[in-house]
C-alpha atoms as a PDB file:
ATOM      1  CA  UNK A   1     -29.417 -19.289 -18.447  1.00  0.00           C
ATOM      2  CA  UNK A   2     -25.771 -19.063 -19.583  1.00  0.00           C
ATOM      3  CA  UNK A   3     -26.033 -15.125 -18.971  1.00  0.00           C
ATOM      4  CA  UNK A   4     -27.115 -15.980 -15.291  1.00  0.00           C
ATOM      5  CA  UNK A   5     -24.153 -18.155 -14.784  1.00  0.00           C
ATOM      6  CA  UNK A   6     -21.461 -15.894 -16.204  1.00  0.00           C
ATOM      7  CA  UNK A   7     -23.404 -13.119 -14.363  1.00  0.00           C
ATOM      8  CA  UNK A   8     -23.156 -15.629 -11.391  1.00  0.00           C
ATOM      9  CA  UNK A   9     -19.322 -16.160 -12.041  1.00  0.00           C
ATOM     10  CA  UNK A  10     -18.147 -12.455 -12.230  1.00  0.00           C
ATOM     11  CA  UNK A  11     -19.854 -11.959  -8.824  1.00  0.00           C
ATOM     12  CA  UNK A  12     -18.167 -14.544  -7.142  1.00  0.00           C
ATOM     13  CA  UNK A  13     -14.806 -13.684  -8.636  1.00  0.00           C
ATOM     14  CA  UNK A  14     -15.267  -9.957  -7.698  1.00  0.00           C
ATOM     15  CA  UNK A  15     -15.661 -10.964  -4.514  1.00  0.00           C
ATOM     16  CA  UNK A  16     -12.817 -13.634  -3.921  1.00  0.00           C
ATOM     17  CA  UNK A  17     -10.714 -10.686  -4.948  1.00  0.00           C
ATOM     18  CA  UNK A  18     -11.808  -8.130  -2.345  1.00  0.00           C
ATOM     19  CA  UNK A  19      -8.620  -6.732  -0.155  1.00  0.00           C
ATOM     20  CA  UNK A  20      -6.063  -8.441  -2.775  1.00  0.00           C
ATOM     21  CA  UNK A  21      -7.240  -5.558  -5.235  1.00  0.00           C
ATOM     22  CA  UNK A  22      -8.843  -3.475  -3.539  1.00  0.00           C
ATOM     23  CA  UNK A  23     -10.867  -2.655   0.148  1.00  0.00           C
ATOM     24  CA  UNK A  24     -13.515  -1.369  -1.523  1.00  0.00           C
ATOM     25  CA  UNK A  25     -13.942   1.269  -4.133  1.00  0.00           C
ATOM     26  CA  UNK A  26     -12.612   4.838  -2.703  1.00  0.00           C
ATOM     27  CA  UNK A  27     -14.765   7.924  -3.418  1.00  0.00           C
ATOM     28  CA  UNK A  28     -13.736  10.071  -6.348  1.00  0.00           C
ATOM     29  CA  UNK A  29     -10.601  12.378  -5.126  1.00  0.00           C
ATOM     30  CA  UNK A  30     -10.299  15.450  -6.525  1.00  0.00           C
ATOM     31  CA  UNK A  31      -7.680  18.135  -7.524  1.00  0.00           C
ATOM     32  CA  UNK A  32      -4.140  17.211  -6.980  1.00  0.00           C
ATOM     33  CA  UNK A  33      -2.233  14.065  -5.843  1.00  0.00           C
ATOM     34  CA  UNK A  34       0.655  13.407  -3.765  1.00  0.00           C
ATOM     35  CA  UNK A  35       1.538   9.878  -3.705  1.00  0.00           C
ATOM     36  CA  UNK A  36       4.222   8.953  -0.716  1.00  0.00           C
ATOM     37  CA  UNK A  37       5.421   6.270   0.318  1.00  0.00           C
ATOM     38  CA  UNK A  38       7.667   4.405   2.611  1.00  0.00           C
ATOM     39  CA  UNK A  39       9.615   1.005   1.155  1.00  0.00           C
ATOM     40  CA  UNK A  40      11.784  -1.271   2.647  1.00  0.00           C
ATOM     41  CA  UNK A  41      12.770  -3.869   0.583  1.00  0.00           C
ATOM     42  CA  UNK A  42      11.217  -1.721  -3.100  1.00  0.00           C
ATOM     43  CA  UNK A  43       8.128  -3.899  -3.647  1.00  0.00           C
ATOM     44  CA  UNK A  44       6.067  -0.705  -1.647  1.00  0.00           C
ATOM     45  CA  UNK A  45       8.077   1.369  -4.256  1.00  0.00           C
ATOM     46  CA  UNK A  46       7.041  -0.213  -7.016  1.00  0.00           C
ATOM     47  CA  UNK A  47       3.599  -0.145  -5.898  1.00  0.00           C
ATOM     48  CA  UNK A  48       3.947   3.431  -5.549  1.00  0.00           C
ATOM     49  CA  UNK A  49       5.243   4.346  -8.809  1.00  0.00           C
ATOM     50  CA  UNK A  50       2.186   2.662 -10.770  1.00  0.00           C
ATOM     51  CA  UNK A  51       0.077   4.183  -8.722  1.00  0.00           C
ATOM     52  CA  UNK A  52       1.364   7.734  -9.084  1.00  0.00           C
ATOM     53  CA  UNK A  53       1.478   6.476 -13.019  1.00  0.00           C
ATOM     54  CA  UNK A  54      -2.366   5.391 -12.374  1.00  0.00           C
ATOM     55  CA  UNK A  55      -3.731   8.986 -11.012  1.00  0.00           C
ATOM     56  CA  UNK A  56      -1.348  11.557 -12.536  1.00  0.00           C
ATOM     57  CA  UNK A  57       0.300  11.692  -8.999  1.00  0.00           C
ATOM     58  CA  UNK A  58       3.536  13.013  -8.139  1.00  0.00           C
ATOM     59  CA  UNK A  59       5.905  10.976  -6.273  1.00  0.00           C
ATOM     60  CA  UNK A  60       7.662  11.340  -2.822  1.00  0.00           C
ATOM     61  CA  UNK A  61       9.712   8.394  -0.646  1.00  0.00           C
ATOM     62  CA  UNK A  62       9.452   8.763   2.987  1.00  0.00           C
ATOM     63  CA  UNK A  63      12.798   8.239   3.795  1.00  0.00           C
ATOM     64  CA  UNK A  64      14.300   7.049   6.726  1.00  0.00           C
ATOM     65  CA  UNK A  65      17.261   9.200   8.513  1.00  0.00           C
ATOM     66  CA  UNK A  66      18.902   5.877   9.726  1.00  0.00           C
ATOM     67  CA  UNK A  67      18.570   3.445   6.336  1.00  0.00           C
ATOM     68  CA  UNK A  68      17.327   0.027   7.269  1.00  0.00           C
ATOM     69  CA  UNK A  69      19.367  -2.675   7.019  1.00  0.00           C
ATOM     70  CA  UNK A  70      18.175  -6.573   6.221  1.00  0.00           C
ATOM     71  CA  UNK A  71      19.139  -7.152  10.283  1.00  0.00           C
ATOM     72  CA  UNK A  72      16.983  -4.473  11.079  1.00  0.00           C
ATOM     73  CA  UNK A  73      14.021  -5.715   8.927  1.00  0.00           C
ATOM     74  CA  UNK A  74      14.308  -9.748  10.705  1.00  0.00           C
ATOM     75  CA  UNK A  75      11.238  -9.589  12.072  1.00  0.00           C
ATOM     76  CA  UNK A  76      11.833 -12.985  13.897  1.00  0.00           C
ATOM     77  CA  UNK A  77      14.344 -11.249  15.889  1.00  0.00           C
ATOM     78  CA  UNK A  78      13.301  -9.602  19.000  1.00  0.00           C
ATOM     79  CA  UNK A  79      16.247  -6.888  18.818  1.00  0.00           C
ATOM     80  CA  UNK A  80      15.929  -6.302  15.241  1.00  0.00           C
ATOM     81  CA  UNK A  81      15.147  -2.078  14.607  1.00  0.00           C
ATOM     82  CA  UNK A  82      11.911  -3.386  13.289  1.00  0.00           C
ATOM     83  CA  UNK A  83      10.601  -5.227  15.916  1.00  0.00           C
ATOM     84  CA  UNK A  84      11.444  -3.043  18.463  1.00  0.00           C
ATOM     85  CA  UNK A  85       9.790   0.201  16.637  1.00  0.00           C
ATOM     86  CA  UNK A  86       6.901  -2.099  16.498  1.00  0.00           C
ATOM     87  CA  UNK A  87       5.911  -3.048  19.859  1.00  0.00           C
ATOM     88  CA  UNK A  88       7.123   0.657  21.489  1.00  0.00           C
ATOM     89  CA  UNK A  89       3.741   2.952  20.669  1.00  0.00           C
ATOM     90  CA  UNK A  90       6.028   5.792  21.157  1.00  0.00           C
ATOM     91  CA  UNK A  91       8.313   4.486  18.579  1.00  0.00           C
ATOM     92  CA  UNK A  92       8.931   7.756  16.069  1.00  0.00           C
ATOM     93  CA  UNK A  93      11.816   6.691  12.996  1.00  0.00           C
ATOM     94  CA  UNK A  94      13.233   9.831  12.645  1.00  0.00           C
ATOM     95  CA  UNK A  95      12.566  10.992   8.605  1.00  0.00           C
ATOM     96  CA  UNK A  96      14.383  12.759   6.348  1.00  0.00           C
ATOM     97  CA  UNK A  97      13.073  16.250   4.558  1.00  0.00           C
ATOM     98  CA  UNK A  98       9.494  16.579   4.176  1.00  0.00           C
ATOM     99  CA  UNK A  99       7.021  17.590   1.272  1.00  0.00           C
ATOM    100  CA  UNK A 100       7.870  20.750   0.626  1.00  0.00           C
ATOM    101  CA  UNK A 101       4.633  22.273  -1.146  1.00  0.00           C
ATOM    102  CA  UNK A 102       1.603  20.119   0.294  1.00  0.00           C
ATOM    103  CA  UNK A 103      -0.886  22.529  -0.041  1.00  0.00           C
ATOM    104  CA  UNK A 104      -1.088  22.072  -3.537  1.00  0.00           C
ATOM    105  CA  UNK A 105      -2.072  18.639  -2.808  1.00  0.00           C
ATOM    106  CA  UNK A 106      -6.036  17.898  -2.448  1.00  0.00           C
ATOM    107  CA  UNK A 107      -5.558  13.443  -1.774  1.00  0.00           C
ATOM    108  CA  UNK A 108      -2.752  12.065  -0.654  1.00  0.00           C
ATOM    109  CA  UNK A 109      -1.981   8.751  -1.156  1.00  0.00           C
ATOM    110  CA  UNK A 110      -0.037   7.050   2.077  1.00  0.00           C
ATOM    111  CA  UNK A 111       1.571   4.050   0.908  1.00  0.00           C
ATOM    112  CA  UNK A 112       3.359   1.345   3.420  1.00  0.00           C
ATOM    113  CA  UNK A 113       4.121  -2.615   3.375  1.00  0.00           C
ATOM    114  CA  UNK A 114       2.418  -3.827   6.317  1.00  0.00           C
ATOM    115  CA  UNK A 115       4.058  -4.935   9.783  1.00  0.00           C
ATOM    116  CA  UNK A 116       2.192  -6.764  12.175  1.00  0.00           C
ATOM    117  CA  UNK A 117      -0.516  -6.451  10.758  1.00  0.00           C
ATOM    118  CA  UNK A 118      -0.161  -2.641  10.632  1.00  0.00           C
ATOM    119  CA  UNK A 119       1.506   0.141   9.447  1.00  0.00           C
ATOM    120  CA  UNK A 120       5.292   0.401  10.228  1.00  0.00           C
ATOM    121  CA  UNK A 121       5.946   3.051  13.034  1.00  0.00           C
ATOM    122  CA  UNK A 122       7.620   5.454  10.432  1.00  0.00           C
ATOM    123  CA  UNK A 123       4.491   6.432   8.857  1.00  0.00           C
ATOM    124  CA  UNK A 124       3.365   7.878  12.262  1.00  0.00           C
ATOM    125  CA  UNK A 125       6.585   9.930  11.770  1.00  0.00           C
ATOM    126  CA  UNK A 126       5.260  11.491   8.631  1.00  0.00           C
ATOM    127  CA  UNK A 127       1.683  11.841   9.346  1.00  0.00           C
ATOM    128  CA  UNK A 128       2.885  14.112  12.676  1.00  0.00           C
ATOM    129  CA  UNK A 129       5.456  16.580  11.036  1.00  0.00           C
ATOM    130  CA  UNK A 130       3.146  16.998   8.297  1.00  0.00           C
ATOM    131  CA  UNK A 131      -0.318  19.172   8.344  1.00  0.00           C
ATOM    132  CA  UNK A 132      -2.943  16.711   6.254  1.00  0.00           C
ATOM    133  CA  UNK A 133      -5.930  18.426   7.698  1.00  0.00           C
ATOM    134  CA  UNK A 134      -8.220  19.290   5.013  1.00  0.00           C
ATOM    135  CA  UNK A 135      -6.992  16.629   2.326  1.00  0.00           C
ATOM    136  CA  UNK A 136      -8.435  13.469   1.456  1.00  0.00           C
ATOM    137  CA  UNK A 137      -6.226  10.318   2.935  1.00  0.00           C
ATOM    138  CA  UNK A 138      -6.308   7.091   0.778  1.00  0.00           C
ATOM    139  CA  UNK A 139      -3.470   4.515   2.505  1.00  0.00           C
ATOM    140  CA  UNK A 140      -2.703   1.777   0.168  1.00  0.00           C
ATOM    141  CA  UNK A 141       0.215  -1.018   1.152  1.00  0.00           C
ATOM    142  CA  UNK A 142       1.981  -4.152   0.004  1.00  0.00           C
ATOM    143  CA  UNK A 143       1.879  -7.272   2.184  1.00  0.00           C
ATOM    144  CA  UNK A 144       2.924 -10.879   1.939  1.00  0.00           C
ATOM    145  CA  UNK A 145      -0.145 -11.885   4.023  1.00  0.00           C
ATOM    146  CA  UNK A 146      -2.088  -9.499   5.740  1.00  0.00           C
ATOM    147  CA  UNK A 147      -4.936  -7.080   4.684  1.00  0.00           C
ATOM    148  CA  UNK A 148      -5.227  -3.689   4.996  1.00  0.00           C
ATOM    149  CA  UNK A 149      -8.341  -3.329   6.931  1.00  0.00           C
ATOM    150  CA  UNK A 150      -5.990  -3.306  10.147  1.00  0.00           C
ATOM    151  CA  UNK A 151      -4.153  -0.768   9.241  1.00  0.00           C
ATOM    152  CA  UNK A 152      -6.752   1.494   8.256  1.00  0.00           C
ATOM    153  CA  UNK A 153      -8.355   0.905  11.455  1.00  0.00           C
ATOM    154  CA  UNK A 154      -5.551   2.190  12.775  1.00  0.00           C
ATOM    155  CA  UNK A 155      -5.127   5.087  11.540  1.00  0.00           C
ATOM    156  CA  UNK A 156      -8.421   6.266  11.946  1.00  0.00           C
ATOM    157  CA  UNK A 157      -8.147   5.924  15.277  1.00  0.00           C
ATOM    158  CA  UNK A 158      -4.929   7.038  15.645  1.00  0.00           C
ATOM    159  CA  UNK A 159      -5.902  10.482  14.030  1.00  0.00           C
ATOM    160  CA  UNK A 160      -9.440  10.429  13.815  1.00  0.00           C
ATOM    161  CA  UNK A 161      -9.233  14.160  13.218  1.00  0.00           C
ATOM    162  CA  UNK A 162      -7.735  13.283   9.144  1.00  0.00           C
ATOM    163  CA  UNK A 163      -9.667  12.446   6.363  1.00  0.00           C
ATOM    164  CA  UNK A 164      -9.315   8.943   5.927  1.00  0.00           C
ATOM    165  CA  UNK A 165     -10.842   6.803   2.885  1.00  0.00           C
ATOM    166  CA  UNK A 166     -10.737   3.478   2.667  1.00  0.00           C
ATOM    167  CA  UNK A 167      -7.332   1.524   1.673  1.00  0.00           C
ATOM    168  CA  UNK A 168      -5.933  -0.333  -0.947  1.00  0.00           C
ATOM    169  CA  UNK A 169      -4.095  -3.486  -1.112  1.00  0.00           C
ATOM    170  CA  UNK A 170      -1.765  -3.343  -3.922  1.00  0.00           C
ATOM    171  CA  UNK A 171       0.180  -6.311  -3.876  1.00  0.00           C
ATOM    172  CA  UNK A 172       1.723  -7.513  -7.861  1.00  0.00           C
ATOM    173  CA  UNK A 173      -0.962  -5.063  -9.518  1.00  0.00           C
ATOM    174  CA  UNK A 174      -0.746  -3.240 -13.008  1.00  0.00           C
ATOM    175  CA  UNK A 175      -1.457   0.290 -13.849  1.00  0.00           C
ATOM    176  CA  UNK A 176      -4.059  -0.894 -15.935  1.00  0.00           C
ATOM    177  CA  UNK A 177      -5.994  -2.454 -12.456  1.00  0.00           C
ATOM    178  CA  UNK A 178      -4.626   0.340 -10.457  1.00  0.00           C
ATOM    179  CA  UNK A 179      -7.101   2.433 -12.577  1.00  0.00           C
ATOM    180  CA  UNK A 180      -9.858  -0.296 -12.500  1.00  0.00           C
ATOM    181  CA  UNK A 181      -9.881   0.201  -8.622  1.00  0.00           C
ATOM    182  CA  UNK A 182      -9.947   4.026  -8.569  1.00  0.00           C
ATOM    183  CA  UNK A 183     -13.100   5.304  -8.994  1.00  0.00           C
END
């Protein structure tokens, strides 16, 4: 009886963690990884460097020509640089240099915090000047409330012609649980 209740226990608590870990477990990648991201504020960053720690993945920033400033991230103001990237679909942040050897690459990780309950404009700016055809897509992203399902949503439709996997939500995780979630 005590097995069944434990057994009950774990369920429940595997469960009630769900998007906070992890969307769901992602198939197996294989070869290579490229993990890039895009950070703000450096919680995304940090996120990033465990898991590039986590798969054996090397590292690349998406970085922004124009640096963000904390005006441009106040997302309660309606002229802030963030707001207004957000809510113009045609919105492209201008990047700066690009991955220089992504064929080598097999899964690419796409890492992002999350903005309105998507992915911030400037990761539409990286997705279009790069070719990903061909490679396996796994977005993962920090938030201080929203999922990821949204986002990955979005980018399926968005470019339903990629490889997309499902997300994960990597918000104050360890290496250690990084590698729990990866299949």
């Amino acid at each position: 009886m005590m097995k069944k209740i434990l057994a009950m226990i774990a369920g429940a608590a595997a469960l009630g963690c769900g998007e906070t870990q992890a969307e769901s477990a992602t198939p197996p990648p294989s070869g290579k990884a490229l993990v890039v991201y895009f950070s703000a504020t450096g919680t995304t960053e940090g996120a990033a460097k465990k898991l590039a720690e986590a798969t054996g993945g090397t590292l690349h920033a998406i970085t922004p020509k124009v640096p963000y400033s904390a005006a441009d991230l106040d997302w309660r103001d309606h002229q802030s640089r963030c707001y207004v990237e957000m809510h113009d679909p045609a919105s492209r942040p201008e990047i700066s240099g690009t991955v220089a050897d992504l064929a080598a690459y097999d899964t690419v990780y796409i890492g992002f915090p999350i903005w309105w309950d998507t992915y911030p404009s400037i990761i539409a700016t990286f997705i279009e000047a790069h070719q990903l055809q061909g490679k396996t897509l796994i977005p993962f992203a920090t938030s201080g409330g929203s999922g990821i399902s949204t986002s990955v949503a979005n980018l399926k439709k968005n470019y339903p012609a990629l490889t997309w996997k499902r997300g994960l939500l990597l918000n104050g995780v360890g290496v250690q649980q990084i590698r729990s979630m990866l299949p």
